[in-house]
Protein backbone atom coordinates (compact mmCIF):
# COMPACT_ATOMS: atom_id res chain seq x y z
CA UNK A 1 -15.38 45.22 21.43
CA UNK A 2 -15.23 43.50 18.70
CA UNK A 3 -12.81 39.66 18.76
CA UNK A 4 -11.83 37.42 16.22
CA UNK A 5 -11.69 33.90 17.29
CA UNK A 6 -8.76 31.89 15.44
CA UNK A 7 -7.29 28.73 15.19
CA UNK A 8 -4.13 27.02 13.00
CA UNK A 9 -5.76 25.51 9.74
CA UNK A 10 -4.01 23.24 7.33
CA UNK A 11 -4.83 23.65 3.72
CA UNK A 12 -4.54 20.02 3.01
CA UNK A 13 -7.23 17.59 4.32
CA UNK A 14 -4.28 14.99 3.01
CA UNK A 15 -1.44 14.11 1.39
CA UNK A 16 1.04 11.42 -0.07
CA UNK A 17 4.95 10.79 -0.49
CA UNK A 18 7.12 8.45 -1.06
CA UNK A 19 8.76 6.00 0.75
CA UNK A 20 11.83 7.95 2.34
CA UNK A 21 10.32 11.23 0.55
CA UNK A 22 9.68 14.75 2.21
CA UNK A 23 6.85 16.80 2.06
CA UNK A 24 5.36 19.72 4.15
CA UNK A 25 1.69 21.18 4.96
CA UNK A 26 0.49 24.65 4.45
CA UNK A 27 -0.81 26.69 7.17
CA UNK A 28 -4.10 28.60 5.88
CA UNK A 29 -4.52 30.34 9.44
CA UNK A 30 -2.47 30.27 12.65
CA UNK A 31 -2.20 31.44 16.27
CA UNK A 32 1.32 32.13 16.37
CA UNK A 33 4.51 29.57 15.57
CA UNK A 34 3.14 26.34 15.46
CA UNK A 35 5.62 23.13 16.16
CA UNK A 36 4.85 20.03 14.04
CA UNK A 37 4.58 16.30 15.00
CA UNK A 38 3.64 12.92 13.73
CA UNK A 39 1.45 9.83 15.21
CA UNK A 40 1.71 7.28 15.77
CA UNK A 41 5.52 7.58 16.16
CA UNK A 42 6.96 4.14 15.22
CA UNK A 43 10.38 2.67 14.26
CA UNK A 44 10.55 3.67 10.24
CA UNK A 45 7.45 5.76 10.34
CA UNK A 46 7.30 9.14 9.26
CA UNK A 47 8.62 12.21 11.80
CA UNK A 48 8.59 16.07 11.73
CA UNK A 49 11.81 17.63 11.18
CA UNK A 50 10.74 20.93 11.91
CA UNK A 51 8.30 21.67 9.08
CA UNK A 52 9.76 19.28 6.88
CA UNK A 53 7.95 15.59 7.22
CA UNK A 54 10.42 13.06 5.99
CA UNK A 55 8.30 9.84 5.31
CA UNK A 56 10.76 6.93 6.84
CA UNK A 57 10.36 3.91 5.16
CA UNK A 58 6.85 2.27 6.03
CA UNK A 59 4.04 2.81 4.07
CA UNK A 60 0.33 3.58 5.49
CA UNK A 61 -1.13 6.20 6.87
CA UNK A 62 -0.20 8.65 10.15
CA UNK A 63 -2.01 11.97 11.62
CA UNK A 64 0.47 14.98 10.96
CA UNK A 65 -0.73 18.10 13.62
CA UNK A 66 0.50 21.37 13.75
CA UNK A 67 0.22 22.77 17.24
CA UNK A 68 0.74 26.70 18.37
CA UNK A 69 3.49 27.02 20.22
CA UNK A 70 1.47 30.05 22.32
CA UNK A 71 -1.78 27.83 23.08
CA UNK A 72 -1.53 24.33 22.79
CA UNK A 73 -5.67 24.70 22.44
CA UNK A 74 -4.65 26.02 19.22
CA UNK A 75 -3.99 22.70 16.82
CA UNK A 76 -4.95 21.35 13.66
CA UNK A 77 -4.48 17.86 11.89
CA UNK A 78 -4.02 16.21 8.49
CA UNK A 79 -3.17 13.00 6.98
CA UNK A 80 -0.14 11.55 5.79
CA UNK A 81 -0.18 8.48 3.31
CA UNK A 82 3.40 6.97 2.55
CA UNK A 83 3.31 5.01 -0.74
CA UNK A 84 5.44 2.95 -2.98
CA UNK A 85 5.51 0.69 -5.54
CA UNK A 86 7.82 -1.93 -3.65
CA UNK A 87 8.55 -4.77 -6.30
CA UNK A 88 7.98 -6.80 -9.14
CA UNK A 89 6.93 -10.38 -7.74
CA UNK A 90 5.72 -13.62 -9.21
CA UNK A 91 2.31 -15.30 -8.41
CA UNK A 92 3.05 -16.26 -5.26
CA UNK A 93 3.66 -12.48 -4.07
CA UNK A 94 7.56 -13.69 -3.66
CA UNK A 95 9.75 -10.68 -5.22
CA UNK A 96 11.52 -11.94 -8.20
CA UNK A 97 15.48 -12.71 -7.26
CA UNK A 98 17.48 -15.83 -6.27
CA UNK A 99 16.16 -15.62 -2.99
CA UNK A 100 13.11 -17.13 -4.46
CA UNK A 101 14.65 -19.23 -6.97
CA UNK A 102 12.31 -17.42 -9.61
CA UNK A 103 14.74 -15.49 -11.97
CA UNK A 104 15.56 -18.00 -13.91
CA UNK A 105 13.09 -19.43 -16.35
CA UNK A 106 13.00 -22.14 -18.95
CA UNK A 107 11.58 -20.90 -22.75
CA UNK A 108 7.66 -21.91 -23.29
CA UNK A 109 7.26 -21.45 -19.17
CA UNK A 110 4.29 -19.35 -18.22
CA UNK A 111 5.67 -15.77 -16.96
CA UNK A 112 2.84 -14.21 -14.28
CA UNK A 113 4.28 -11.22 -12.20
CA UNK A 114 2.68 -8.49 -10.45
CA UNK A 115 3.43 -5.10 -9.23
CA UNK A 116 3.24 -4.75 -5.75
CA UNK A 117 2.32 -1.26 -3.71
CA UNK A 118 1.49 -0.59 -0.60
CA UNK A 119 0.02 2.73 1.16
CA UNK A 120 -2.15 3.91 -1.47
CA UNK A 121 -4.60 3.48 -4.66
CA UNK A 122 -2.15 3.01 -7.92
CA UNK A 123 -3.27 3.63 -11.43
CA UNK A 124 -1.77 4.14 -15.00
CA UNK A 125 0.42 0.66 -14.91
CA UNK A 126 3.29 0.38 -17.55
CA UNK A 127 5.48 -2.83 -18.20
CA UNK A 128 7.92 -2.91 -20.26
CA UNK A 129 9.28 -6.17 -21.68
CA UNK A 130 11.84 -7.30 -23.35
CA UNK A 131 11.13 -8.96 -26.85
CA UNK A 132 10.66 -12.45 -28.34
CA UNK A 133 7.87 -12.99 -26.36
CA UNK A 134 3.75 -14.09 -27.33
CA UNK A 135 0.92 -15.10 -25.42
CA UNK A 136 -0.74 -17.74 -26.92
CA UNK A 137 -0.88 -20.30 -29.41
CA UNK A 138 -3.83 -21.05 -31.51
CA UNK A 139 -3.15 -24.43 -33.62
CA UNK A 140 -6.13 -25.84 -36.32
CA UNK A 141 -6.64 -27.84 -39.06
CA UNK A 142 -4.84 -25.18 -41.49
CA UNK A 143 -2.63 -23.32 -39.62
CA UNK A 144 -0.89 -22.71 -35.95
CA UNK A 145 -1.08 -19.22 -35.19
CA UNK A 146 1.46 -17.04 -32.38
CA UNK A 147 -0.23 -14.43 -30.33
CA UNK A 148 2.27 -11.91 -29.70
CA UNK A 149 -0.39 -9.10 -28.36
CA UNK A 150 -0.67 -9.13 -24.45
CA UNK A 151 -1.98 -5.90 -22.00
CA UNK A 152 0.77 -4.13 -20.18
CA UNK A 153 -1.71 -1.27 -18.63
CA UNK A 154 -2.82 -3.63 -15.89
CA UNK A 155 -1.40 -4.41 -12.38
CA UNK A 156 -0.22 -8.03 -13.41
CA UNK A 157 1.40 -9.31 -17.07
CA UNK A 158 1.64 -12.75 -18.01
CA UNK A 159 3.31 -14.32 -21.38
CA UNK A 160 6.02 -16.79 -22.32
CA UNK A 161 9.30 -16.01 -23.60
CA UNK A 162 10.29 -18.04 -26.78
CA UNK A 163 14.18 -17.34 -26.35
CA UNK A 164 17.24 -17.50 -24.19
CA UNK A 165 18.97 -14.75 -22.27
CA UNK A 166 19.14 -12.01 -19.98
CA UNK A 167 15.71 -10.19 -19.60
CA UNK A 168 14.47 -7.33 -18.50
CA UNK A 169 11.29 -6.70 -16.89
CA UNK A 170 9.99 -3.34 -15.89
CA UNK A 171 6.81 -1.43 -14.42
CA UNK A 172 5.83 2.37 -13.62
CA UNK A 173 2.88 3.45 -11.62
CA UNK A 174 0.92 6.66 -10.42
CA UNK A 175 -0.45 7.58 -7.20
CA UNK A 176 -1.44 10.86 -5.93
CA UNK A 177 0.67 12.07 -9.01
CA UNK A 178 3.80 10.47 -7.66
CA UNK A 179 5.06 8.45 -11.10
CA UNK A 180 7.30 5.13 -9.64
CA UNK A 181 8.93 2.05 -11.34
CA UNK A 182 11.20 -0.25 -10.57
CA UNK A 183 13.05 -3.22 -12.44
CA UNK A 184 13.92 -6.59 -12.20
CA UNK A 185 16.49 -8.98 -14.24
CA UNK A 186 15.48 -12.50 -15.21
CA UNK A 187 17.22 -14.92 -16.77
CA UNK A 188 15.63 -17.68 -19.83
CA UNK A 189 17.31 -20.48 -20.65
CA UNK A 190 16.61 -23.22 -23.41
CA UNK A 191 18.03 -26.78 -24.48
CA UNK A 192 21.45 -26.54 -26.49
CA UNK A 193 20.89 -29.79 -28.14
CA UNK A 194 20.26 -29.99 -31.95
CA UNK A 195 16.89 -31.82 -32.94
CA UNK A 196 16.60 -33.06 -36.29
CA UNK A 197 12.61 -33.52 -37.29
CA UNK A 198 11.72 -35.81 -39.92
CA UNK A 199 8.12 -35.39 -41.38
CA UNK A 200 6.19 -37.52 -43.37
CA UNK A 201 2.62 -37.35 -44.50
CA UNK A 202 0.35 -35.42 -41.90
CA UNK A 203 -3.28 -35.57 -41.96
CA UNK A 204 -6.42 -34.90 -39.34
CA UNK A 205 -8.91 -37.37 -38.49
C-alpha cells in the first residue's frame, strides 16, 4: 500500500508585530486541527488566543508551535519577534519628560536625542523638527556663517534651537515593514532682558 507521511508545517520561518499587535501563522500542511501556544509564557509576553497571537507588551523574541490536536507527535514551530519603537530619549537613554528634567531647554543648548527600539533591526529613520533651528556656527576673519543643514535619516539628531517656545520633536521607523513613530514636546526658553550692544572699531590680530 502505498502511505503518505505528514506533519503540520508553518509557512513562516518568522515573523514580527507590534507591541500589543496581533498576528497569526499559516499552516502549509497539517494532521488535523492543530491548537496554538506560545513560550516562554511570561507576564506581558505574547499568548495564543486561539489562532490569533496577540503580542502583550514586551518586546523580544518567543517560539509560537502549532500542535495537532489528533497526535501531539504532529507539531511545528516558528518565531515571534515583538518590536517597537518605545521613545524619544536624550543622551543619557532617559526618555524625554519632566520625569527627567530634560524637556525644557535653554536657546544655544546642544539638543542630542535618540530613538529608542527594542525587539528588532530598525531602518528608514525620520525626524521631524520644528524650525529655527542650525547646527553649527562657522565664524572667520570675514564673515560668521549659520549651519542650518543637519541629517534626520539616522537613529540619533542633534542641533540647537535659536528660539523660545513649545517644540515639537518627532521620529518614524521601519521594521519588518511595520512603519512606527512617536512624539515628544519640549519646551526652549531664552533671557527676556533687552541688551543694548555698542560697537566700536573691530579688527583681527
Amino acid at each position: 500500500n502505498n502511505f503518505t507521511v505528514v506533519n503540520v508545517q508553518i509557512a513562516e520561518a518568522w515573523k514580527a508585530v507590534r507591541v500589543n499587535g496581533t498576528t497569526s501563522f499559516t499552516l502549509t500542511n497539517t494532521c488535523g486541527a492543530v491548537t496554538w501556544s506560545v513560550s516562554p509564557q511570561q507576564p506581558g509576553g505574547p499568548y495564543a488566543n486561539g489562532s490569533t497571537i496577540v503580542a502583550g507588551t514586551n518586546c523580544g523574541s518567543w517560539t509560537v508551535t502549532a500542535t495537532s490536536t489528533l497526535d501531539t507527535n504532529c507539531t511545528a514551530s516558528s518565531t515571534l519577534y515583538v518590536v517597537n519603537l518605545t521613545a524619544i530619549t536624550d543622551a543619557s537613554g532617559n526618555p524625554i519628560s519632566s520625569a527627567y528634567s530634560n524637556n525644557v531647554v535653554i536657546v544655544g543648548q546642544p539638543i542630542n536625542l535618540l530613538a529608542q527600539t527594542c525587539g528588532g533591526t530598525f531602518s528608514n529613520f525620520l525626524w521631524g523638527v520644528d524650525p529655527s533651528t542650525f547646527s553649527d556656527y562657522s565664524p572667520n576673519s570675514q564673515t560668521g556663517m549659520v549651519v542650518t543643514y543637519f541629517p534626520l535619516t539616522n537613529s540619533s539628531v542633534s542641533f540647537y534651537w535659536k528660539d523660545a517656545g513649545s517644540k515639537q520633536v518627532s521620529v518614524s521607523a521601519v521594521c519588518s515593514n511595520i512603519t512606527f513613530s512617536t512624539n515628544v514636546t519640549m519646551s526652549v526658553l531664552r533671557p527676556t532682558a533687552h541688551i543694548t550692544a555698542t560697537t566700536g572699531t573691530v579688527g583681527v590680530n
